[in-house]
N, C-alpha and C. Protein backbone atom coordinates (compact mmCIF):
# COMPACT_ATOMS: atom_id res chain seq x y z
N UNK A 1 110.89 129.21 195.92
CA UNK A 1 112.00 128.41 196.44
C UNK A 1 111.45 127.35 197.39
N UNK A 2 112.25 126.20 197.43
CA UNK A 2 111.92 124.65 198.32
C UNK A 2 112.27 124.89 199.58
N UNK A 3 112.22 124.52 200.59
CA UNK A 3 112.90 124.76 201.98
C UNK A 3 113.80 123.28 201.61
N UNK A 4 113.05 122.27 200.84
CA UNK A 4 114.60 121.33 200.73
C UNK A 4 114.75 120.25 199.28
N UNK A 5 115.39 120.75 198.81
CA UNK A 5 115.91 119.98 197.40
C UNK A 5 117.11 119.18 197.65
N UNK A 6 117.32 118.20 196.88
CA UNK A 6 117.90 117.12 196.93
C UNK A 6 118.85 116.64 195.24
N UNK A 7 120.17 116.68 195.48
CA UNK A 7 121.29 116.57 193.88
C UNK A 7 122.02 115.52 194.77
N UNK A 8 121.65 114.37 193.91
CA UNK A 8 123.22 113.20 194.24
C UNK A 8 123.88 113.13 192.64
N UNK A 9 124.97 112.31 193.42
CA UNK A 9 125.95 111.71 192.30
C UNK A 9 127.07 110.52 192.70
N UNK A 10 128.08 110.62 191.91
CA UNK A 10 129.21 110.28 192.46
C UNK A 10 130.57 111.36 192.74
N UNK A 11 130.26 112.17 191.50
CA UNK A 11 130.96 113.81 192.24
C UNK A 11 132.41 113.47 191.91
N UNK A 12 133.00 112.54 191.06
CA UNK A 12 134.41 112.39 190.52
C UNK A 12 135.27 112.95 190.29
N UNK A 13 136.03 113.53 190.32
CA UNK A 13 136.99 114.66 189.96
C UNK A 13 136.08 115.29 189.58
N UNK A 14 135.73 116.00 190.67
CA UNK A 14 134.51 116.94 190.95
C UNK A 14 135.20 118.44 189.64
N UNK A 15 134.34 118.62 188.97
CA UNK A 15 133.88 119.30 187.76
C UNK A 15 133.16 120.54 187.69
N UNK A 16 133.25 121.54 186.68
CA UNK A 16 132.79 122.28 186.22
C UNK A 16 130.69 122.05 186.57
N UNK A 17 130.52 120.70 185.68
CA UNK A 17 129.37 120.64 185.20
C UNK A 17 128.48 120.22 187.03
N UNK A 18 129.92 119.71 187.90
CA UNK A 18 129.09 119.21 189.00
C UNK A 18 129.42 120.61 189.80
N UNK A 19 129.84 121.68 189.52
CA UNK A 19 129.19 122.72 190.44
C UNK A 19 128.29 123.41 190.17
N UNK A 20 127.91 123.45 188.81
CA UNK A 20 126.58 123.81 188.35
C UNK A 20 125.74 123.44 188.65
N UNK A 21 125.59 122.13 188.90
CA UNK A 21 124.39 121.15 189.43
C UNK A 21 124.14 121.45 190.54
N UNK A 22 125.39 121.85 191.64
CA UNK A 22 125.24 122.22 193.07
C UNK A 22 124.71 123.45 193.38
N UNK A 23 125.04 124.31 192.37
CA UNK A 23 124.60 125.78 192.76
C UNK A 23 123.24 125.72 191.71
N UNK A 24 123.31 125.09 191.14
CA UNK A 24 121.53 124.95 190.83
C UNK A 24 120.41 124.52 192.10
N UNK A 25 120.97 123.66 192.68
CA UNK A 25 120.02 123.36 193.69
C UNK A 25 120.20 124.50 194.37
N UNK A 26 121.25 124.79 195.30
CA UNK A 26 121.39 126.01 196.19
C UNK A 26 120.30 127.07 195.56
N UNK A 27 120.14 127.45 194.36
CA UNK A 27 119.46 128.10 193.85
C UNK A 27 117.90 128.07 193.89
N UNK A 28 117.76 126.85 193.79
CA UNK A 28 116.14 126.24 193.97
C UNK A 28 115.26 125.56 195.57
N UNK A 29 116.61 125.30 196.44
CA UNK A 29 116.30 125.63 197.87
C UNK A 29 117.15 125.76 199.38
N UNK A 30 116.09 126.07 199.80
CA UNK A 30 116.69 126.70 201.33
C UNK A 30 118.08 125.89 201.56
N UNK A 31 117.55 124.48 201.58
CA UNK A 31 118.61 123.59 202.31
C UNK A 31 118.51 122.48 201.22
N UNK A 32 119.55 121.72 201.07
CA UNK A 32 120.30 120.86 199.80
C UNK A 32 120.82 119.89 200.40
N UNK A 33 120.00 119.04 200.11
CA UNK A 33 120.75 117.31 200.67
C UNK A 33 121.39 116.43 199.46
N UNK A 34 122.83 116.65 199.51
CA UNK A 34 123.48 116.15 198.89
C UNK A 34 124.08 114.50 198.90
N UNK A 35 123.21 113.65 197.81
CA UNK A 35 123.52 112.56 198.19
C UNK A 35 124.76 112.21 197.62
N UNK A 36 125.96 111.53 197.91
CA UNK A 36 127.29 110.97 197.22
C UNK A 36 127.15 109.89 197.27
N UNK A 37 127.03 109.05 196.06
CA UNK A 37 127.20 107.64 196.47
C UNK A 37 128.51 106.86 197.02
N UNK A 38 128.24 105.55 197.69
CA UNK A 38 129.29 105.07 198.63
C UNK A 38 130.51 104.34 197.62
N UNK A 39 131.64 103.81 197.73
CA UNK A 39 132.13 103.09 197.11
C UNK A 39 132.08 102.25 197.27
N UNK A 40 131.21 101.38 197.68
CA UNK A 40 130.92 99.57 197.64
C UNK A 40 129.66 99.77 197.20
N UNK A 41 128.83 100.67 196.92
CA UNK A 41 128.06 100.66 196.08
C UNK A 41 127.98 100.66 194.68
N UNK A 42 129.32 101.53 194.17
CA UNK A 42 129.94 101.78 192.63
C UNK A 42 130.32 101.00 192.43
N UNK A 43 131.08 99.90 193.10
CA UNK A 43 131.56 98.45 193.11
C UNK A 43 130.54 97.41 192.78
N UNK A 44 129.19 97.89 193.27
CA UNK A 44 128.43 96.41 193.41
C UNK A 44 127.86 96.94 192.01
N UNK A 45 127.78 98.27 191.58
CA UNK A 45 127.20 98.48 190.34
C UNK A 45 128.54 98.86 189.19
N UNK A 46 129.75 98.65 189.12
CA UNK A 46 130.82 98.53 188.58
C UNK A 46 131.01 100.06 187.66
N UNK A 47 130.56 101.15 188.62
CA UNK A 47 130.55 102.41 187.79
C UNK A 47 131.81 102.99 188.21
N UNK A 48 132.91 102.99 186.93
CA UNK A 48 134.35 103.61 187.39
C UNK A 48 134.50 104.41 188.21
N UNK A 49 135.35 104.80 188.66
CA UNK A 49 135.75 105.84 189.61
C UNK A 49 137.41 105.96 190.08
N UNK A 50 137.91 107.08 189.83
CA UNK A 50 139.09 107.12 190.62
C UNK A 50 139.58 107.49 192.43
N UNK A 51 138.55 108.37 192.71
CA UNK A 51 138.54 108.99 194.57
C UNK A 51 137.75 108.07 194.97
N UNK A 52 138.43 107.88 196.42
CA UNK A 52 137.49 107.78 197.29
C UNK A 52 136.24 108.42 197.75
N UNK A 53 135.30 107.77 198.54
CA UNK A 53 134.42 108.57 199.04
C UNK A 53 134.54 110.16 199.94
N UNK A 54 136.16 110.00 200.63
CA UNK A 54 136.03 110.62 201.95
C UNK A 54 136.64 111.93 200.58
N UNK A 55 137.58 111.32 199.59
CA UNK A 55 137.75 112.74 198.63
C UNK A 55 136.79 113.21 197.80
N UNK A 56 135.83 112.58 197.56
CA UNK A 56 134.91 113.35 196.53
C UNK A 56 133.90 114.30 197.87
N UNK A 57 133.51 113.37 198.67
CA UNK A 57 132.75 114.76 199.69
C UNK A 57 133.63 115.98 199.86
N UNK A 58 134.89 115.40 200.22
CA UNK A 58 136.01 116.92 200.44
C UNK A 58 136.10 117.82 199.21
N UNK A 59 135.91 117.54 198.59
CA UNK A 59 136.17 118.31 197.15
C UNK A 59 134.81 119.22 197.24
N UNK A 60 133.67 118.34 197.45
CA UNK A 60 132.20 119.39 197.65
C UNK A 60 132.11 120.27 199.04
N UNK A 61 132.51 120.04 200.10
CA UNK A 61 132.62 120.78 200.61
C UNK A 61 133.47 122.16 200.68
N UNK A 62 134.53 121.56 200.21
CA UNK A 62 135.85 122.74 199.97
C UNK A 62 135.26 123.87 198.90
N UNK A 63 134.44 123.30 197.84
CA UNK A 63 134.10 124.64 197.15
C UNK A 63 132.40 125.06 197.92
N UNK A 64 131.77 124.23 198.68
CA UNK A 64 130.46 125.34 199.24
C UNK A 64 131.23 126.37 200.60
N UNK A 65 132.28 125.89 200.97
CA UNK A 65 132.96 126.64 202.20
C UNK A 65 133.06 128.00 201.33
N UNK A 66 133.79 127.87 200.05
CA UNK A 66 134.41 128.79 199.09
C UNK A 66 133.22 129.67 198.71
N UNK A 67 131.67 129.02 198.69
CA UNK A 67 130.94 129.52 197.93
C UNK A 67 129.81 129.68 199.07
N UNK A 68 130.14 130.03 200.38
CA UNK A 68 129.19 130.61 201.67
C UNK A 68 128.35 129.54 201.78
N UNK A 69 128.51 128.13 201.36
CA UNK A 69 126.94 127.43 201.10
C UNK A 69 126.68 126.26 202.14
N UNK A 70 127.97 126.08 202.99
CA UNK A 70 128.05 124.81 203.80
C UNK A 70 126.85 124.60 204.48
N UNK A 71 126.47 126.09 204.95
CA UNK A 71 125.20 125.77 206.37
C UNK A 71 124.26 125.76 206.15
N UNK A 72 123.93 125.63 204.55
CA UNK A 72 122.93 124.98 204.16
C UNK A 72 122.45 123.70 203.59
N UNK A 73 123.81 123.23 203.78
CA UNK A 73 124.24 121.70 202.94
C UNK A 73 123.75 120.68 204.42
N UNK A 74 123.40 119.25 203.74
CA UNK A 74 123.72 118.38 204.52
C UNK A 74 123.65 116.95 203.32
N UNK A 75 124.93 115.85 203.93
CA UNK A 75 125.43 115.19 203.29
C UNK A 75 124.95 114.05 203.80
N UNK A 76 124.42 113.06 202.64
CA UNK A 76 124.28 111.66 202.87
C UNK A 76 124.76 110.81 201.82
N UNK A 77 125.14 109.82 202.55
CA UNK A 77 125.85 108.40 201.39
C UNK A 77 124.84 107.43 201.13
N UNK A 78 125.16 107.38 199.87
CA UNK A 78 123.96 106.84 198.85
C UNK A 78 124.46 105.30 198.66
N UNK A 79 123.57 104.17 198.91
CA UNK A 79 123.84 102.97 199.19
C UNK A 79 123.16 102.16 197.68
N UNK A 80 121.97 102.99 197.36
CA UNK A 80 121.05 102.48 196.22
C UNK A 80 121.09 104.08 195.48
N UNK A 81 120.24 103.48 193.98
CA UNK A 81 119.60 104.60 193.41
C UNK A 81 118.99 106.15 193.70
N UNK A 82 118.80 105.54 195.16
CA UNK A 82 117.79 106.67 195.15
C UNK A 82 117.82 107.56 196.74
N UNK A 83 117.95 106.65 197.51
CA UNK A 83 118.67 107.50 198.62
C UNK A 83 117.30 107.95 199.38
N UNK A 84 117.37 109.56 199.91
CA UNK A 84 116.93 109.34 201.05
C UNK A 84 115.30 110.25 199.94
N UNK A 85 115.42 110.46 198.84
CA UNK A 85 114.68 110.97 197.86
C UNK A 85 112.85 110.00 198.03
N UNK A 86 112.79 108.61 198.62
CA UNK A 86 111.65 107.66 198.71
C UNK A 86 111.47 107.38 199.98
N UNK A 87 111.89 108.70 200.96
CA UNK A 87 111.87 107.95 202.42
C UNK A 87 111.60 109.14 202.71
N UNK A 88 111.42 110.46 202.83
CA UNK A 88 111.57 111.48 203.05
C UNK A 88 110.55 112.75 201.74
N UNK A 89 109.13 112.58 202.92
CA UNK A 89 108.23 113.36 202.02
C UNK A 89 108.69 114.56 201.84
N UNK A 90 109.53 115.73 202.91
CA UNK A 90 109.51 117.15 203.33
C UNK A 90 110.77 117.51 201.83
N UNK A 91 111.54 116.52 201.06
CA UNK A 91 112.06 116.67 200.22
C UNK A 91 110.93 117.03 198.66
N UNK A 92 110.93 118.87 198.45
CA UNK A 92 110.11 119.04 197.68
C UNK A 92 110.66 118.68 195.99
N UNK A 93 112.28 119.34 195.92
CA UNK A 93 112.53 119.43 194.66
C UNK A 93 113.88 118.36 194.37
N UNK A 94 113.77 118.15 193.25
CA UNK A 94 115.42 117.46 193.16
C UNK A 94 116.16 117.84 191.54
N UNK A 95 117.28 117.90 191.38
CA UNK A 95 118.33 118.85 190.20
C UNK A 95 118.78 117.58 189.90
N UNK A 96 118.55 117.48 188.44
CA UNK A 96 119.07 116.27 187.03
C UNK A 96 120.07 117.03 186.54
N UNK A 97 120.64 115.90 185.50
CA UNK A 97 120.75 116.34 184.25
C UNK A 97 119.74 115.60 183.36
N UNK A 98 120.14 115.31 182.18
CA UNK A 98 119.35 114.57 181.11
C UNK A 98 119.90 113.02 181.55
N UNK A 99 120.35 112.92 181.81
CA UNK A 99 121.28 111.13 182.34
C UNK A 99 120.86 110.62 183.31
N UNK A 100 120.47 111.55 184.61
CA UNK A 100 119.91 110.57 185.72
C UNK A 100 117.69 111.16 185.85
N UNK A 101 117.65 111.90 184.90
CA UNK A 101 115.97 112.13 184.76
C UNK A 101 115.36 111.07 185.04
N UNK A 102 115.83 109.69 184.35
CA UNK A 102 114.78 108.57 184.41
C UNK A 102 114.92 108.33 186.10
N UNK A 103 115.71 108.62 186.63
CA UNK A 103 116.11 108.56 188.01
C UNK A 103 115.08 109.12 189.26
N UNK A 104 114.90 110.30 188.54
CA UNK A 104 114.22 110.85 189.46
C UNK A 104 112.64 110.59 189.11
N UNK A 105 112.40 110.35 187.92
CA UNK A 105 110.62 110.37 187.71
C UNK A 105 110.34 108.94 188.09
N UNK A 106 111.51 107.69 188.05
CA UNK A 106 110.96 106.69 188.73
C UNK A 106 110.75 106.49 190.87
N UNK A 107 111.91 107.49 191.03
CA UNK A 107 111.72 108.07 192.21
C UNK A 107 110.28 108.71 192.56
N UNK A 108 110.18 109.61 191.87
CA UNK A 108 108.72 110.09 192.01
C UNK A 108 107.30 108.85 191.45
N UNK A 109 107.50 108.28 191.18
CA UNK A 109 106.65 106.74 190.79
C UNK A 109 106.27 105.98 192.46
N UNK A 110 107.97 106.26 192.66
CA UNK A 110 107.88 105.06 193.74
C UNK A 110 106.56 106.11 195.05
N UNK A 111 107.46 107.42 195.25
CA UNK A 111 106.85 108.37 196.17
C UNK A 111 105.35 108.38 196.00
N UNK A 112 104.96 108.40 194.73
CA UNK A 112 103.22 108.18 194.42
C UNK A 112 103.41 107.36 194.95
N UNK A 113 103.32 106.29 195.07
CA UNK A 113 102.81 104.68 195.48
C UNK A 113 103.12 104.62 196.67
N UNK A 114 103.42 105.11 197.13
CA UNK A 114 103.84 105.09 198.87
C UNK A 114 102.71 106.28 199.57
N UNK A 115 102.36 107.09 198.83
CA UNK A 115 101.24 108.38 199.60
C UNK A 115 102.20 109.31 199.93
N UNK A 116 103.27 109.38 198.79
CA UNK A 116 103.98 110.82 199.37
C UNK A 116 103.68 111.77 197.99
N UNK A 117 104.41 112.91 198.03
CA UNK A 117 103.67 114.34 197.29
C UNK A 117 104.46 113.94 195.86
N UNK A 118 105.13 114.30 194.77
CA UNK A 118 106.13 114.09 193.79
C UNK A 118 106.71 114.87 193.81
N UNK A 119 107.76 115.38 193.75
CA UNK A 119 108.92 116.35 193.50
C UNK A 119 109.13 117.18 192.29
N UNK A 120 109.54 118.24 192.37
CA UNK A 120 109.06 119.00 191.10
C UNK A 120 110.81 118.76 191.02
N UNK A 121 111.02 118.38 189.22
CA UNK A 121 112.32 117.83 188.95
C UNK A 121 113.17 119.24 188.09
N UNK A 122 114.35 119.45 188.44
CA UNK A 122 114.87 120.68 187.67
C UNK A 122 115.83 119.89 186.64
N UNK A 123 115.48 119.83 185.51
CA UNK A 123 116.83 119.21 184.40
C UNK A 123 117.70 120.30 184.18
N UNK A 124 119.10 120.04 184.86
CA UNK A 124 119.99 121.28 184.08
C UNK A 124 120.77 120.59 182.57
N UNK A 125 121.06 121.62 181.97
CA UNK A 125 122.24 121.19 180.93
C UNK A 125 123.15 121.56 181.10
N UNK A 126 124.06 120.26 180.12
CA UNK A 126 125.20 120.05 180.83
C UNK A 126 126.21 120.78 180.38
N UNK A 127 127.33 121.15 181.10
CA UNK A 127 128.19 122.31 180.98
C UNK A 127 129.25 121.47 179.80
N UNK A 128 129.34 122.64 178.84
CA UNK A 128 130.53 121.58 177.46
C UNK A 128 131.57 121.97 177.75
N UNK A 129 132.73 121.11 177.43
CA UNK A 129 134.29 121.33 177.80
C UNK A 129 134.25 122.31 175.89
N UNK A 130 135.42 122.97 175.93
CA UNK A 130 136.25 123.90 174.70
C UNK A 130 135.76 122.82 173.75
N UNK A 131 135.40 121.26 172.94
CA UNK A 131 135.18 121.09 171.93
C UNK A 131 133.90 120.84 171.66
N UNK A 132 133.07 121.52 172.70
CA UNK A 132 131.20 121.29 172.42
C UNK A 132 130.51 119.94 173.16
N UNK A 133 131.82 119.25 173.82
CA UNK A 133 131.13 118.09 174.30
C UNK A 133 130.92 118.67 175.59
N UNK A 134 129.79 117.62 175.99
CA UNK A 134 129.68 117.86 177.51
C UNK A 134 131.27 117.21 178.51
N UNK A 135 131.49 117.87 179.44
CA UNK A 135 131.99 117.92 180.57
C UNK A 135 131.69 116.92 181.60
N UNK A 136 132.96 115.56 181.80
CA UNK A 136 132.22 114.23 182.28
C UNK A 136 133.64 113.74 183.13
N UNK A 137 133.40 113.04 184.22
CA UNK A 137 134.55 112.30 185.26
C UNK A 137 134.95 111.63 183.68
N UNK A 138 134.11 110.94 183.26
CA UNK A 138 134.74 109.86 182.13
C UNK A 138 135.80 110.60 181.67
N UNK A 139 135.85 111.81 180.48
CA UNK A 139 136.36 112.27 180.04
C UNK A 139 137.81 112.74 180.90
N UNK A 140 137.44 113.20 182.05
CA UNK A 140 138.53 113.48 182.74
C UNK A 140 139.57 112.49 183.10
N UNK A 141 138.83 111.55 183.51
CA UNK A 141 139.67 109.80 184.01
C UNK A 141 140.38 109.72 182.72
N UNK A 142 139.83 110.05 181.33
CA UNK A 142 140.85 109.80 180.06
C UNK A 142 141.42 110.48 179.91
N UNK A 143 141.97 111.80 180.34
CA UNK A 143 142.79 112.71 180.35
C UNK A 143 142.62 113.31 178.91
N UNK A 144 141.21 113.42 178.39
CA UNK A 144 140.64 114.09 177.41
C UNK A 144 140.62 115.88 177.82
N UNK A 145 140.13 116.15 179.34
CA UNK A 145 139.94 117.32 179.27
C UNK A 145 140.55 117.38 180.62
N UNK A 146 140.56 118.46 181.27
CA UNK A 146 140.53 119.18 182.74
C UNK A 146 139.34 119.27 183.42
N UNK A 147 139.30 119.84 184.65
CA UNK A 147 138.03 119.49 185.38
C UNK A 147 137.19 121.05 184.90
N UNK A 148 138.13 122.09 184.32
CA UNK A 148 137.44 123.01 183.98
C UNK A 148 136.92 122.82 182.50
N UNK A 149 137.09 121.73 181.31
CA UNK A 149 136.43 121.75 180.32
C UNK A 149 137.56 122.21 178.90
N UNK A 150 138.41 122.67 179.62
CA UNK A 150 140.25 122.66 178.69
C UNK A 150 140.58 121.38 178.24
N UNK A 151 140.83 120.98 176.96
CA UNK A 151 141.64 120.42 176.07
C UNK A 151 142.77 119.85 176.64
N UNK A 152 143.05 119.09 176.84
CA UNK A 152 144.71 118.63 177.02
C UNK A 152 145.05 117.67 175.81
N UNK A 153 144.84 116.53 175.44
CA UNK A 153 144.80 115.59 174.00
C UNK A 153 144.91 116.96 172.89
């Protein structure tokens, strides 16, 4: 286990597949720096979204309260790509999926080139809603599925 791993996102009608991701890290270390990105950041990069910032953190906190995990959490807002992941050597591990991987190994590119250590990367897979697809804000914003992966269409 890491004493500190690192899972961002945007955390959208926070999901099935994004508490997996969370309790994957919890799983892989001590303490979990959760980056959320900002909303003038999703703006300047035009990535949909329905919540605000101050509701998608509330939504992650409300289930680590639920799930004993708060006092190991600490939360930062993500302005760029990459956050506090190229500034911060003592960050050993960080939790993907297959979608933001290129994310993190160019993160770890940058960390080489700077004289910091690389991060050992955990890819999870992604949790499928009832018709085999993966489980996505997209899908949800279309009122394709529920946040648990149920059918509604």
């Amino acid at each position: 286990m890491h004493k500190f791993v690192a899972v961002g996102g945007t955390f959208d009608h926070f999901h099935k597949g994004h508490k997996k991701l969370i309790l994957t890290a919890f799983d892989k270390g001590e303490f979990v720096i959760i980056g959320v990105t900002s909303d003038e950041f999703l703006k300047k990069i035009n990535k949909p979204h329905d919540e605000n910032l101050c509701k998608r953190i509330c939504n992650i906190v409300k289930f680590l309260i639920e799930k004993n995990l708060i006092e190991r959490a600490y939360f930062v807002i993500l302005n760029d790509p990459y956050g506090p992941i190229i500034r911060n050597n003592f960050i050993e591990g960080i939790i993907v999926t297959k979608e933001t991987l290129h994310r993190a190994e160019e993160a770890n590119k940058i960390r080489e080139s700077l004289g910091m250590s690389k991060m050992n990367i955990y890819v999870i897979e992604y949790e499928l809603a009832a018709d085999g697809l993966p489980i996505s804000s997209t899908r949800i914003r279309n009122k394709e599925i529920d946040e648990e992966g149920n059918l509604i269409k």
